[in-house]
Protein backbone atom coordinates (compact mmCIF):
# COMPACT_ATOMS: atom_id res chain seq x y z
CA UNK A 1 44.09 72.26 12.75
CA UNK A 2 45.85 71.49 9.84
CA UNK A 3 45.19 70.94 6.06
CA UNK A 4 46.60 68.15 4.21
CA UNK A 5 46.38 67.09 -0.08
CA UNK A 6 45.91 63.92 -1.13
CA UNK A 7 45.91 61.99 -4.45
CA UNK A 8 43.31 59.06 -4.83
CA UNK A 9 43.06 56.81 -7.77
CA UNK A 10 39.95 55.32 -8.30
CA UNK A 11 38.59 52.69 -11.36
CA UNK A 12 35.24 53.50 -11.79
CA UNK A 13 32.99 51.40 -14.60
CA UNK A 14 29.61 53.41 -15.66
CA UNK A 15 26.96 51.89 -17.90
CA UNK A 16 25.75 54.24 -20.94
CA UNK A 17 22.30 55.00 -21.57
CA UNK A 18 21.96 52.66 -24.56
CA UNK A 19 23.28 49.58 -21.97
CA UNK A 20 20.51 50.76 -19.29
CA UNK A 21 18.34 50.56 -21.89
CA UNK A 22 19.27 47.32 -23.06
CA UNK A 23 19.21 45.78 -19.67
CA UNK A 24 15.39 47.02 -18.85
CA UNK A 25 14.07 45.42 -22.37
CA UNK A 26 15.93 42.36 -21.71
CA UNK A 27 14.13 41.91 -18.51
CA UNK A 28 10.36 42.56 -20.32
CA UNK A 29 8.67 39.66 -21.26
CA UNK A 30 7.34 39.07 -24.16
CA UNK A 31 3.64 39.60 -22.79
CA UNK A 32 4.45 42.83 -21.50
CA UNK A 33 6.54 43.40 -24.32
CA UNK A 34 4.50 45.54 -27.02
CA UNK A 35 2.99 47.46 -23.67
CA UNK A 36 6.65 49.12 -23.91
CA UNK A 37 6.36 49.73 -27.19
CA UNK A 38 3.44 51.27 -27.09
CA UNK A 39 4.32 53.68 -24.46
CA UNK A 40 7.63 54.52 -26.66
CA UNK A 41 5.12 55.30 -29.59
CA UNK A 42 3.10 57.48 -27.66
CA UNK A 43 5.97 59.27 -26.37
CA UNK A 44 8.07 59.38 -29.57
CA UNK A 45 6.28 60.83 -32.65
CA UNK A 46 8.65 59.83 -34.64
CA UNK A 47 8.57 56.23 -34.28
CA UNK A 48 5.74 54.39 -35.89
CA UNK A 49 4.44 50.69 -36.20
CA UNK A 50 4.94 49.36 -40.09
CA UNK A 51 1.75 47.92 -40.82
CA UNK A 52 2.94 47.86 -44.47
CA UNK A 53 5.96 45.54 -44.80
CA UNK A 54 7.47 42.95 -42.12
CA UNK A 55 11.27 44.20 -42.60
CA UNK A 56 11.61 48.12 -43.16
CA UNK A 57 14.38 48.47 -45.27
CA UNK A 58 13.88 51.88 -45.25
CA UNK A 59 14.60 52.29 -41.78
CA UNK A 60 17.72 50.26 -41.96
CA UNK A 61 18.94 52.46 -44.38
CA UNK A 62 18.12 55.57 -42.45
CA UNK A 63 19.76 54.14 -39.49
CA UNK A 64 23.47 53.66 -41.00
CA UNK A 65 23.23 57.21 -42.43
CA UNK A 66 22.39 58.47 -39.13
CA UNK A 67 25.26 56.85 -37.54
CA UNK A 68 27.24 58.84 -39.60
CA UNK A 69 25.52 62.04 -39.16
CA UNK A 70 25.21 62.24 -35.24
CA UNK A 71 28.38 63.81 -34.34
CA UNK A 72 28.36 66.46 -37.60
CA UNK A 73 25.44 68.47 -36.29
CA UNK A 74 25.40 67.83 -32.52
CA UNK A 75 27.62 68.69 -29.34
CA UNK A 76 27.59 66.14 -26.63
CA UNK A 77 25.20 68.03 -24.37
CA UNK A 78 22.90 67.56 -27.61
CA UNK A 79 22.99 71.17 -28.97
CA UNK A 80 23.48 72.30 -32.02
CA UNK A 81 26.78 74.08 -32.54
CA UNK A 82 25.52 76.83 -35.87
CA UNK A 83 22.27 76.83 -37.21
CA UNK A 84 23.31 78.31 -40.10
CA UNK A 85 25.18 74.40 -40.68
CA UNK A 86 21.52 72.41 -39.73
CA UNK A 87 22.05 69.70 -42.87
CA UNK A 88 19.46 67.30 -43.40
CA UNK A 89 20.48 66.43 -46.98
CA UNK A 90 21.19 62.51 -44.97
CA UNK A 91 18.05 62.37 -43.65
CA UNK A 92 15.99 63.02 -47.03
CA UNK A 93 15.88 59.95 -49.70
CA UNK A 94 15.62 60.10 -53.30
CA UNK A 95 15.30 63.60 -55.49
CA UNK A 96 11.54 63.27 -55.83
CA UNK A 97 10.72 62.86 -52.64
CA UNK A 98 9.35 59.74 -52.46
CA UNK A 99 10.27 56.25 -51.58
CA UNK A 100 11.15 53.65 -54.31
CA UNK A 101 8.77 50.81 -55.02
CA UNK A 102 11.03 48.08 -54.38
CA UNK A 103 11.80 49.58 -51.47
CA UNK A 104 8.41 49.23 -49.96
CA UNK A 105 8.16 45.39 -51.47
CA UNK A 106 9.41 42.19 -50.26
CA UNK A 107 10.63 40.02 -53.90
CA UNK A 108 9.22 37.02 -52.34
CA UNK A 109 6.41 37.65 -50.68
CA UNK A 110 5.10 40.32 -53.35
CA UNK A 111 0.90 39.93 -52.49
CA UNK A 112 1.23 38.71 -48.88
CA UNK A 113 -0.66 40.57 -46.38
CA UNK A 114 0.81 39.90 -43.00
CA UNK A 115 -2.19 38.64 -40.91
CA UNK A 116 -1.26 38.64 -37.06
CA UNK A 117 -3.55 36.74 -34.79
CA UNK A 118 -3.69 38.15 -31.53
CA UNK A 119 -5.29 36.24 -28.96
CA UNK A 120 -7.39 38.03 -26.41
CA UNK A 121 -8.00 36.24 -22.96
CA UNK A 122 -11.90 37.11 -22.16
CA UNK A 123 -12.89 36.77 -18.11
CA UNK A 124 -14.57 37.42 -15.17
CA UNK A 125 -12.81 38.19 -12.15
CA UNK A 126 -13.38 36.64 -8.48
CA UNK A 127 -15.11 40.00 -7.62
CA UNK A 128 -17.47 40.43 -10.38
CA UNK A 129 -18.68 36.83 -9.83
CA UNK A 130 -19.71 37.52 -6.39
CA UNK A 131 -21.30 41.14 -7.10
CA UNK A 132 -23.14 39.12 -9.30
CA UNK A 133 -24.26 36.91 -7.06
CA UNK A 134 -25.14 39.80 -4.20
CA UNK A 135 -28.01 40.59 -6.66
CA UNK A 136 -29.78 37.39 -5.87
CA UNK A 137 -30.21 38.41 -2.56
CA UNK A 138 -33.36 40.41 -1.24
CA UNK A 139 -31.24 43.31 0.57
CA UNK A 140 -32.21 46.67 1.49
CA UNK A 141 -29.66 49.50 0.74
CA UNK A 142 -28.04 49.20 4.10
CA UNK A 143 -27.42 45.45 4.14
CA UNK A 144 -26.39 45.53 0.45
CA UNK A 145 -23.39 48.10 1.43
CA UNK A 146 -22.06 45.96 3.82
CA UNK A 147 -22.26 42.93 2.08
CA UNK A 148 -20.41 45.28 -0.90
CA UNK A 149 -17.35 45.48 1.97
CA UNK A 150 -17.13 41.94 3.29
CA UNK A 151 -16.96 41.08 -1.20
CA UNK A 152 -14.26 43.51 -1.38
CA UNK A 153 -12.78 42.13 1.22
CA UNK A 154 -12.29 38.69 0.56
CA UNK A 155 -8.98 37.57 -0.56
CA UNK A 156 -7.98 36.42 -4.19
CA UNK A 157 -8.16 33.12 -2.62
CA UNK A 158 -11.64 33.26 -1.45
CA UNK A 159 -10.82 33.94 1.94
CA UNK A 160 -12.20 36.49 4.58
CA UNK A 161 -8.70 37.95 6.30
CA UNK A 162 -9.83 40.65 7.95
CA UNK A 163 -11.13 41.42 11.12
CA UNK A 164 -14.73 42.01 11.75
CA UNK A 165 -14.19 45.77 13.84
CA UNK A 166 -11.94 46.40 10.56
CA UNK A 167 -14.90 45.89 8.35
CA UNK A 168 -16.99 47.78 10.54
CA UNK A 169 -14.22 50.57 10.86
CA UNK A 170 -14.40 50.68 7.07
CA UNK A 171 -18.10 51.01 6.91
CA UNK A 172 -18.52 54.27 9.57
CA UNK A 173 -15.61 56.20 7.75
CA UNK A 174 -16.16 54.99 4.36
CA UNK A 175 -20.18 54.74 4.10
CA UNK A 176 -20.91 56.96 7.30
CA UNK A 177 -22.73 53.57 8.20
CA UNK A 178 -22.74 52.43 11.76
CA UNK A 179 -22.81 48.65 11.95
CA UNK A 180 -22.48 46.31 14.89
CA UNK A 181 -19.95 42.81 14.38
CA UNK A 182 -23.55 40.52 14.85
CA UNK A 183 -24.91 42.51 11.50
CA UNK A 184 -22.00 41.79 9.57
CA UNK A 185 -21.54 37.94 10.42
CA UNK A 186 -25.32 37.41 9.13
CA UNK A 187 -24.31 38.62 5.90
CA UNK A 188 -21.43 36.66 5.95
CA UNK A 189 -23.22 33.59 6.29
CA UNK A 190 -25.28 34.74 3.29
CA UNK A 191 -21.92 35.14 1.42
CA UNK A 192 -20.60 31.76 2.60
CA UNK A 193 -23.46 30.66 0.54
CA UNK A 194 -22.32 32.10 -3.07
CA UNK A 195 -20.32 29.50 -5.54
CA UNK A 196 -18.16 28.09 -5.71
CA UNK A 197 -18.61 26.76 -1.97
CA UNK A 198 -16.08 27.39 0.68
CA UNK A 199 -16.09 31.15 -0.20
CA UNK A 200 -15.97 33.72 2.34
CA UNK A 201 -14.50 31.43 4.85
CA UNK A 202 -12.32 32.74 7.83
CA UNK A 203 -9.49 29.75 7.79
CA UNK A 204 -9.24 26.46 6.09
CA UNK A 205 -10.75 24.48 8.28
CA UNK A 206 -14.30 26.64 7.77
CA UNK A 207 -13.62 26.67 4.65
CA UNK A 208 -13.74 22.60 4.50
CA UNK A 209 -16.87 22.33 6.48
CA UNK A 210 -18.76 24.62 4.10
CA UNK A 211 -18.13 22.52 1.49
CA UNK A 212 -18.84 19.44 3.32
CA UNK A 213 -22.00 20.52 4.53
CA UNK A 214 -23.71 21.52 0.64
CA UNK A 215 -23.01 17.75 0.21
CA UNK A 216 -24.99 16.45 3.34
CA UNK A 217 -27.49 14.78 1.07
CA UNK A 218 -24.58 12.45 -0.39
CA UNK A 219 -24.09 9.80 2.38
CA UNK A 220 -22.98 8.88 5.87
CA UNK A 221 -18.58 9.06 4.68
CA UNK A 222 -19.95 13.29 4.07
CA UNK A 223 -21.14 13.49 7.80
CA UNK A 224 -18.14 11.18 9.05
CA UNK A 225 -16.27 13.72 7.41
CA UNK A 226 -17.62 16.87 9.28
CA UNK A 227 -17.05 15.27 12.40
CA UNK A 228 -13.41 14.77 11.85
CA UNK A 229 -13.06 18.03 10.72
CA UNK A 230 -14.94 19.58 13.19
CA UNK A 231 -13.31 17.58 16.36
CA UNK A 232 -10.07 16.49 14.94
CA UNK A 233 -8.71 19.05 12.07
CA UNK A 234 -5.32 18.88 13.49
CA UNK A 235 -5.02 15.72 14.16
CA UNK A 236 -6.33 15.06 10.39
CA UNK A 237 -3.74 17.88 8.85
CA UNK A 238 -0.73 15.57 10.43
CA UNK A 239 -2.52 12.22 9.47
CA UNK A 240 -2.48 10.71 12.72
CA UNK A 241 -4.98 8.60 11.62
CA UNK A 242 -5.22 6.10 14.75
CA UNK A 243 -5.95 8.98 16.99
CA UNK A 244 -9.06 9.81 14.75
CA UNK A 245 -9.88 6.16 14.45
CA UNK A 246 -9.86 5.94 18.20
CA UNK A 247 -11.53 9.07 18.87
CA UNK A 248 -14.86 8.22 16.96
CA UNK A 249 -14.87 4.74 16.63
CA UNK A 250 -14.29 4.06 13.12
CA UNK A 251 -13.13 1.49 10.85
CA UNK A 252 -10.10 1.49 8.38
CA UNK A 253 -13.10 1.45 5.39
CA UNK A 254 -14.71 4.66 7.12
CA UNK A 255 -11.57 6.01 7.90
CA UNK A 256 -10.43 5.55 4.10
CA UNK A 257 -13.89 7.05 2.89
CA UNK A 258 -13.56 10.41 5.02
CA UNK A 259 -10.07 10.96 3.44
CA UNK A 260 -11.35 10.43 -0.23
CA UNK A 261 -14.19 13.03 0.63
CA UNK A 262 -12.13 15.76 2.07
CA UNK A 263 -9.03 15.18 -0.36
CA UNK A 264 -11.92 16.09 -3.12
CA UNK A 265 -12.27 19.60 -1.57
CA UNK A 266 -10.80 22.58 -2.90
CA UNK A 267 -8.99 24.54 -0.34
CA UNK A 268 -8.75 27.68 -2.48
CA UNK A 269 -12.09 28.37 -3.94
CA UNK A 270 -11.45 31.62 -5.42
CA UNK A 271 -7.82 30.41 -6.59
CA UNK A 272 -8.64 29.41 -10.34
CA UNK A 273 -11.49 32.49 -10.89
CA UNK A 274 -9.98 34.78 -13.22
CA UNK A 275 -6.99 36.45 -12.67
CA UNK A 276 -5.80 40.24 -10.60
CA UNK A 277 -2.54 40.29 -13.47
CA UNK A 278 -3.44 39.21 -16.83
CA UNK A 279 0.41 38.66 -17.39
CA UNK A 280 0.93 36.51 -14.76
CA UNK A 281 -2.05 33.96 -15.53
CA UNK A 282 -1.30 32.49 -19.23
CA UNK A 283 2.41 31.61 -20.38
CA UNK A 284 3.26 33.67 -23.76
CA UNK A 285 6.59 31.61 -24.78
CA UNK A 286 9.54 33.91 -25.41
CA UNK A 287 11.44 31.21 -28.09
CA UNK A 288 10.18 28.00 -30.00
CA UNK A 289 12.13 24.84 -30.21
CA UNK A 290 11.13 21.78 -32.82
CA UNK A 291 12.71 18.88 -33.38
CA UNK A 292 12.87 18.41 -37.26
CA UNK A 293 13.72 14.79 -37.38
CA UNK A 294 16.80 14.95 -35.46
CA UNK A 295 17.02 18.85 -35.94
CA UNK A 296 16.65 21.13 -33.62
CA UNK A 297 15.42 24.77 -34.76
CA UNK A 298 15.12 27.66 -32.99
CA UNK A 299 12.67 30.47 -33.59
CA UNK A 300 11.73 33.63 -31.63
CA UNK A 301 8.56 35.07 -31.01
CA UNK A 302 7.36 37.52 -33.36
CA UNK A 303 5.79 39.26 -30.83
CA UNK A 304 9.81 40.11 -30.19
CA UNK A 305 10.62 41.78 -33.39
CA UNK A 306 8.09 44.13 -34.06
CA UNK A 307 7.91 46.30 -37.64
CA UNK A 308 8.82 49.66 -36.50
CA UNK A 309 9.80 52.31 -38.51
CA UNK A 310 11.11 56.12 -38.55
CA UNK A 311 7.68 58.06 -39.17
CA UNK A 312 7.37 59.14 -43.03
CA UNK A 313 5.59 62.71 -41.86
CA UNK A 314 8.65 63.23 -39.71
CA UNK A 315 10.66 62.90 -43.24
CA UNK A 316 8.64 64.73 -44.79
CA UNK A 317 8.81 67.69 -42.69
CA UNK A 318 12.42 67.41 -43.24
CA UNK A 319 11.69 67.68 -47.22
CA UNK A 320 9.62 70.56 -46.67
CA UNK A 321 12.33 72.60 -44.53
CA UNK A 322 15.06 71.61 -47.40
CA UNK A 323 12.70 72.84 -50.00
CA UNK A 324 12.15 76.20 -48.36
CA UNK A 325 14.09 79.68 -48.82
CA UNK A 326 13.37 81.42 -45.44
CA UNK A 327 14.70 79.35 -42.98
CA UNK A 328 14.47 81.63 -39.92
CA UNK A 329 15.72 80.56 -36.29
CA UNK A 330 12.81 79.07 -35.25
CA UNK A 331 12.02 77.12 -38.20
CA UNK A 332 15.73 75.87 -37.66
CA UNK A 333 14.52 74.79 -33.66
CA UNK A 334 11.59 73.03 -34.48
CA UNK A 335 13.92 71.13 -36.98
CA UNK A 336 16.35 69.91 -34.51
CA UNK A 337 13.53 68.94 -32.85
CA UNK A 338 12.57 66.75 -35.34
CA UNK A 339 16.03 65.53 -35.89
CA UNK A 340 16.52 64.40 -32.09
CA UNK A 341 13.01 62.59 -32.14
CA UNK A 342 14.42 61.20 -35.33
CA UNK A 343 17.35 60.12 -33.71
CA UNK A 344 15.67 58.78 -30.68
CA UNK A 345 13.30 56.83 -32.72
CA UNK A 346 16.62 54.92 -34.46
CA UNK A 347 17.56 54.44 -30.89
CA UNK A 348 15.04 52.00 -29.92
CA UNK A 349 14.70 50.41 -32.59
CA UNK A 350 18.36 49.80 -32.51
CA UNK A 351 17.85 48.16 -29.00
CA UNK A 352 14.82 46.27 -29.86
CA UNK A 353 17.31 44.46 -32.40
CA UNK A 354 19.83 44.06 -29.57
CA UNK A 355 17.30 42.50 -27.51
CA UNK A 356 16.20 39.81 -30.17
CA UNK A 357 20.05 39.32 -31.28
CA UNK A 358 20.98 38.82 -27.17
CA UNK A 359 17.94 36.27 -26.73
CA UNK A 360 18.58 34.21 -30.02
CA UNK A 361 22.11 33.94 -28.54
CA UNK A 362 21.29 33.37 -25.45
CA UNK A 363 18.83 30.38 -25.50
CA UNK A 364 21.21 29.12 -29.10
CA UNK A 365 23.96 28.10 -26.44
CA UNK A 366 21.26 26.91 -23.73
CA UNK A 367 19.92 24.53 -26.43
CA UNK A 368 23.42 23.35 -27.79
CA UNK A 369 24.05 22.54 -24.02
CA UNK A 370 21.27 20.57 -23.27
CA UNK A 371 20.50 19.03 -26.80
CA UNK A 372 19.38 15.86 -25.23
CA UNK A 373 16.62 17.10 -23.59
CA UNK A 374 15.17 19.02 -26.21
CA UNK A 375 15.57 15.94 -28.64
CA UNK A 376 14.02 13.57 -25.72
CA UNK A 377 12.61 15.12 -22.47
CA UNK A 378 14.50 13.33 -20.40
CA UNK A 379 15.74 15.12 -17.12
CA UNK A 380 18.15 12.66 -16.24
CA UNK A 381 19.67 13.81 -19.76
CA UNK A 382 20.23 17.37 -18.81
CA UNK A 383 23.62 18.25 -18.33
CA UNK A 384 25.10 20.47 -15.11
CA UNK A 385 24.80 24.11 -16.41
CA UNK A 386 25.42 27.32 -15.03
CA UNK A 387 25.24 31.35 -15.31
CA UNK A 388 28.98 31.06 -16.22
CA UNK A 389 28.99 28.39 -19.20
CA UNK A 390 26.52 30.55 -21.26
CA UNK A 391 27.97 33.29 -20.65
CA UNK A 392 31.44 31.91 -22.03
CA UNK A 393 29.94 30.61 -25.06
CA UNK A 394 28.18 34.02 -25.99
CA UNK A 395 30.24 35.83 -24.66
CA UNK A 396 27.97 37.72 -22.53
CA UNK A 397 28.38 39.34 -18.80
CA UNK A 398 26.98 36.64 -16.06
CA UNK A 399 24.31 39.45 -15.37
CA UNK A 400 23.11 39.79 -18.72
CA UNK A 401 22.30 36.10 -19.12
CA UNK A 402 20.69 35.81 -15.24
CA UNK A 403 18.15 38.42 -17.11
CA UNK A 404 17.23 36.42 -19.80
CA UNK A 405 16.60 32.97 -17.68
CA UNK A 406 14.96 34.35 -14.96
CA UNK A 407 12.30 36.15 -17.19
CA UNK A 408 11.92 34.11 -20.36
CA UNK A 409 9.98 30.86 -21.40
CA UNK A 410 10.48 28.42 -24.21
CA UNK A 411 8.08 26.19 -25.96
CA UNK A 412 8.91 22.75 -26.58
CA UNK A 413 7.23 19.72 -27.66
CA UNK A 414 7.62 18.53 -23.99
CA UNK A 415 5.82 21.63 -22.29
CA UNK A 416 6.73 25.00 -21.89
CA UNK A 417 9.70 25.80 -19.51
CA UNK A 418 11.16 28.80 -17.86
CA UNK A 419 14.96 29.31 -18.92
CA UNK A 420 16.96 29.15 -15.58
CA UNK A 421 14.66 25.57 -15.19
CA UNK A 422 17.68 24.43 -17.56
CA UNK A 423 20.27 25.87 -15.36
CA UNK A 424 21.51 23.31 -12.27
CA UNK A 425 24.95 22.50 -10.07
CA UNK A 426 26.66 19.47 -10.49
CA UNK A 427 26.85 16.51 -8.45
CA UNK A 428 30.00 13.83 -8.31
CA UNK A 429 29.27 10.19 -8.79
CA UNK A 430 30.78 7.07 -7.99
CA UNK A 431 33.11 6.97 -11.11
CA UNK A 432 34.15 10.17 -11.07
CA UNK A 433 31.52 11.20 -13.68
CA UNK A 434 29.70 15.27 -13.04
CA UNK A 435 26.18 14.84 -13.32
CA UNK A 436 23.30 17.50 -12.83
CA UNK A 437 21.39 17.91 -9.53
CA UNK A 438 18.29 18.26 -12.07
CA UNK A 439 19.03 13.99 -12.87
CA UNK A 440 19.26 13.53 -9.21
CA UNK A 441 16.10 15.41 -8.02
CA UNK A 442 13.96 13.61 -11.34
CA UNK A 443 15.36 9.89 -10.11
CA UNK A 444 14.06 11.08 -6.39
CA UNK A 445 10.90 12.14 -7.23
CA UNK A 446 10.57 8.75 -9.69
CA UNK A 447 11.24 6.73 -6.45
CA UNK A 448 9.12 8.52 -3.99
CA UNK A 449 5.82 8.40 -6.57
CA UNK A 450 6.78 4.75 -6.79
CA UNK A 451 7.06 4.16 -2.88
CA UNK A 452 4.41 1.79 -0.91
CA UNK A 453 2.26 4.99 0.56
CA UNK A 454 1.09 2.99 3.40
CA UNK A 455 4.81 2.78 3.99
CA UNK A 456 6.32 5.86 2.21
CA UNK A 457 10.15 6.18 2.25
CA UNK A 458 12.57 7.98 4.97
CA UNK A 459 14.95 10.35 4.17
CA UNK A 460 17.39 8.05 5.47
CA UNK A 461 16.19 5.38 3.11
CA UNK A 462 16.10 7.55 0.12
CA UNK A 463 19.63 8.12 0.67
CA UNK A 464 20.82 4.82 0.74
CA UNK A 465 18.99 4.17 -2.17
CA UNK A 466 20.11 6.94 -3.82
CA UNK A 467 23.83 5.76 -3.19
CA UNK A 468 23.29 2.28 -4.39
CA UNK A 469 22.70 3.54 -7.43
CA UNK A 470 26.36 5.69 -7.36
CA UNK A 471 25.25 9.00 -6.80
CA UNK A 472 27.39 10.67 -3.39
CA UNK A 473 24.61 12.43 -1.77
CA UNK A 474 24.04 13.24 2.12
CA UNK A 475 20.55 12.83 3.91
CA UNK A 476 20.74 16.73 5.05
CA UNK A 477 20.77 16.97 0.73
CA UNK A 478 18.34 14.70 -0.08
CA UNK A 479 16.32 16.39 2.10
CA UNK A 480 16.90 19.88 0.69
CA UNK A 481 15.62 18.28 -2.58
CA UNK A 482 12.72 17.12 -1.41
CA UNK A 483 11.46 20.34 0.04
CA UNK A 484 12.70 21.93 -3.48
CA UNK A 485 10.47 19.31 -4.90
CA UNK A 486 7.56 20.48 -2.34
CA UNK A 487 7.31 16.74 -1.23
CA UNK A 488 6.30 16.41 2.31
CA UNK A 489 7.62 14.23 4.74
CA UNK A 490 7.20 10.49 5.17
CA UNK A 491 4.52 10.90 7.78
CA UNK A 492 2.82 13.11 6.14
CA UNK A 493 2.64 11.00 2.49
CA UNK A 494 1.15 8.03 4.51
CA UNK A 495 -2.12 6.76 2.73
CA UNK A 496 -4.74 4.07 4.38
């Protein structure tokens, strides 16, 4: 064997602390936003909300002296080279001790309180609903345990997924309760008869029929309508109508009256009953744009720039160490302590700012690019956009601004959109002219909601169409932009 040296160059690009940092705010929304906070306030003594004042100038002050006092007092492992040199002379403000007055006002704003409303989203789950309901039932202690497992395990949906030997599984090692597959269908049939209807319903097409069969008492087109479901579901789900019509005898009128009373069905019925992540069912708007007669202007959510502030009793610890004579070794630990909390405080507040400053300039460029829209809510106005054009005009990395559209909303007077909705390729025309694939999928879905629905468009059509009016598009891409669209088929948009 033998031994050999070798000499490898490598360029290697690591991110800092304070960039991880920035990256993982950037990608909080503002819901979850002052949940991060809070958990950096519990950790961090030494940061604090300002309930007092909307701007701390204070702080902002404090934060340029530290930036000069860092790299006095600290090596870069964090330790302090000579206790005998601990200075906090740049942490401590004014001779007396205490804060100036007009440091703790704002000029303008001299009496204003700042009132925040907070709105708080009151509910009832899908689950509480039903264990509601379970005490309406006359059940012994054994029956009311299992119907307690077949609620829990319904589905967010409404739906009853699971096996019946896994219920009955979860019963013997869960409740010591042995339970045969007959005893837990009866109480599902009690279940299936909770609101809304449809609940506790194995598939879709049980869940149909339940709901079909509480409105027995409304007509003959309700029982029609059980019958098709019940003998021709799939035949139904692909609308081959004729079949059906042939099958049972029935007229285009009866035919027409069995589709309105199944389309009137809800095939989630737990779907809209409260919500498993409060975060994910309400829109909190990251940015505001209005149009002030011809104007646009841009404003963040305050909910984004929250009043923190380096804790006072943290300072004033600091006063009390500077005052004192005996300042033994320990007395000097505890104060770098206090000086790193300090320091770590400034830290994120310092990347809270970042994170408003990066989102202003972020959603600044997306709104110069696609002014027309905000001024008129017009798709076929929007403009082809992508990662890379924002990115040049903030000068950010592509990454940076793929964080900010994929997990931020704006609020406009046209609805509330996510960012990246604004973001789309480009698409040639006959003259030569880029347009966005956004304009091409609006004037598609504009002339499929317009189609004859007894006679709904082809692909093939919708191309041709689509060309006539000078846009170069393929049938294999029209048809990608339908199913991005979530518009079915022709068959399948066929109406009586």
């Amino acid at each position: 064997m033998s031994l050999s040296q070798s000499l490898q160059q490598k360029l290697l690009q690591k991110l800092s602390p304070q960039q991880i940092q920035l990256m993982k705010l950037l990608q909080v929304p503002t819901a979850n936003l002052e949940e991060r906070i809070k958990e950096e306030l519990e950790e961090n003594p030494a940061l604090e909300m300002d309930e007092d004042r909307h701007e701390d100038e204070y702080s902002d002050e404090l934060q340029d002296e530290f930036d000069n006092h860092e790299a006095d007092d600290l090596d870069p492992d964090g330790s302090v080279e000579d206790y005998e040199n601990v200075d906090i002379s740049e942490y401590v403000m004014d001779d007396d001790g205490e804060i100036a007055d007009y440091k703790l006002k704002d000029d303008n704003y001299p009496e204003m309180d700042d009132q925040k409303i907070i709105p708080i989203k009151v509910e009832t789950s899908f689950h509480d609903l039903l264990v509601d309901q379970l005490g309406m039932l006359e059940l012994d202690e054994r029956s009311l345990k299992i119907a307690e497992q077949v609620v829990g395990s319904l589905d967010d949906d409404g739906y009853l997924r699971r096996e019946l030997s896994s219920i009955a599984d979860d019963l013997a090692f869960r409740q010591s309760l042995q339970v045969d597959e007959k005893e837990i269908e009866t109480i599902i049939h009690q279940i299936q008869q909770f609101d809304p209807p449809g609940i506790g319903a194995r598939d879709l097409k049980e869940c149909l029929l339940l709901q079909l069969k509480r409105k027995l008492s409304e007509g003959i087109g309700v029982e029609l309508a059980i019958q098709v479901l019940s003998r021709y579901f799939d035949e139904f789900t692909k609308k081959h109508y004729e079949k059906i019509q042939r099958g049972l005898n029935l007229s285009d009128e009866q035919i027409r009256e069995v589709i309105s009373q199944i389309i009137k069905l809800n095939p989630k019925p737990g779907g809209h009953i409260g919500e498993i992540n409060k975060a994910e069912s309400y829109i909190v708007p990251d940015f505001f744009i209005i149009n002030n007669n011809g104007k646009l202007e841009l404003t963040l959510n305050a909910k984004n720039a929250p009043d923190l502030r380096i804790s006072e009793g943290y300072r004033d610890m600091l006063k009390d160490y500077d005052k004192g004579n005996k300042k033994d070794k320990r007395q000097k630990e505890a104060i770098l302590f206090i000086k790193q909390k300090i320091d770590s405080a400034k830290w994120f507040i310092d990347m809270i700012k970042q994170r408003q400053e990066t989102l202003i300039n972020t959603m600044s460029a997306i709104m110069k690019h696609q002014r027309e829209f905000f001024l008129t809510g017009d798709e076929t106005t929007m403009k082809p956009m992508i990662l890379k054009d924002i990115a040049e005009l903030t000068g950010l990395d592509i990454s940076t601004v793929s964080r900010v559209a994929n997990s931020k909303f704006v609020q406009t007077e046209f609805g509330t959109y996510r960012l990246k909705f604004f973001f789309s390729e480009s698409l040639s025309t006959d003259s030569g002219e880029e347009v966005s694939t956004r304009e091409v999928k609006k004037i598609l879905s504009d002339l499929i909601e317009a189609e004859d629905k007894r006679k709904p468009l082809s692909d093939e059509l919708l191309t041709d169409m689509l060309q006539e009016k000078g846009y170069n598009i393929a049938r294999r891409t029209v048809a990608k932009y339908r199913e991005q669209l979530n518009i079915p088929v022709a068959r399948l948009r066929k109406e009586l």
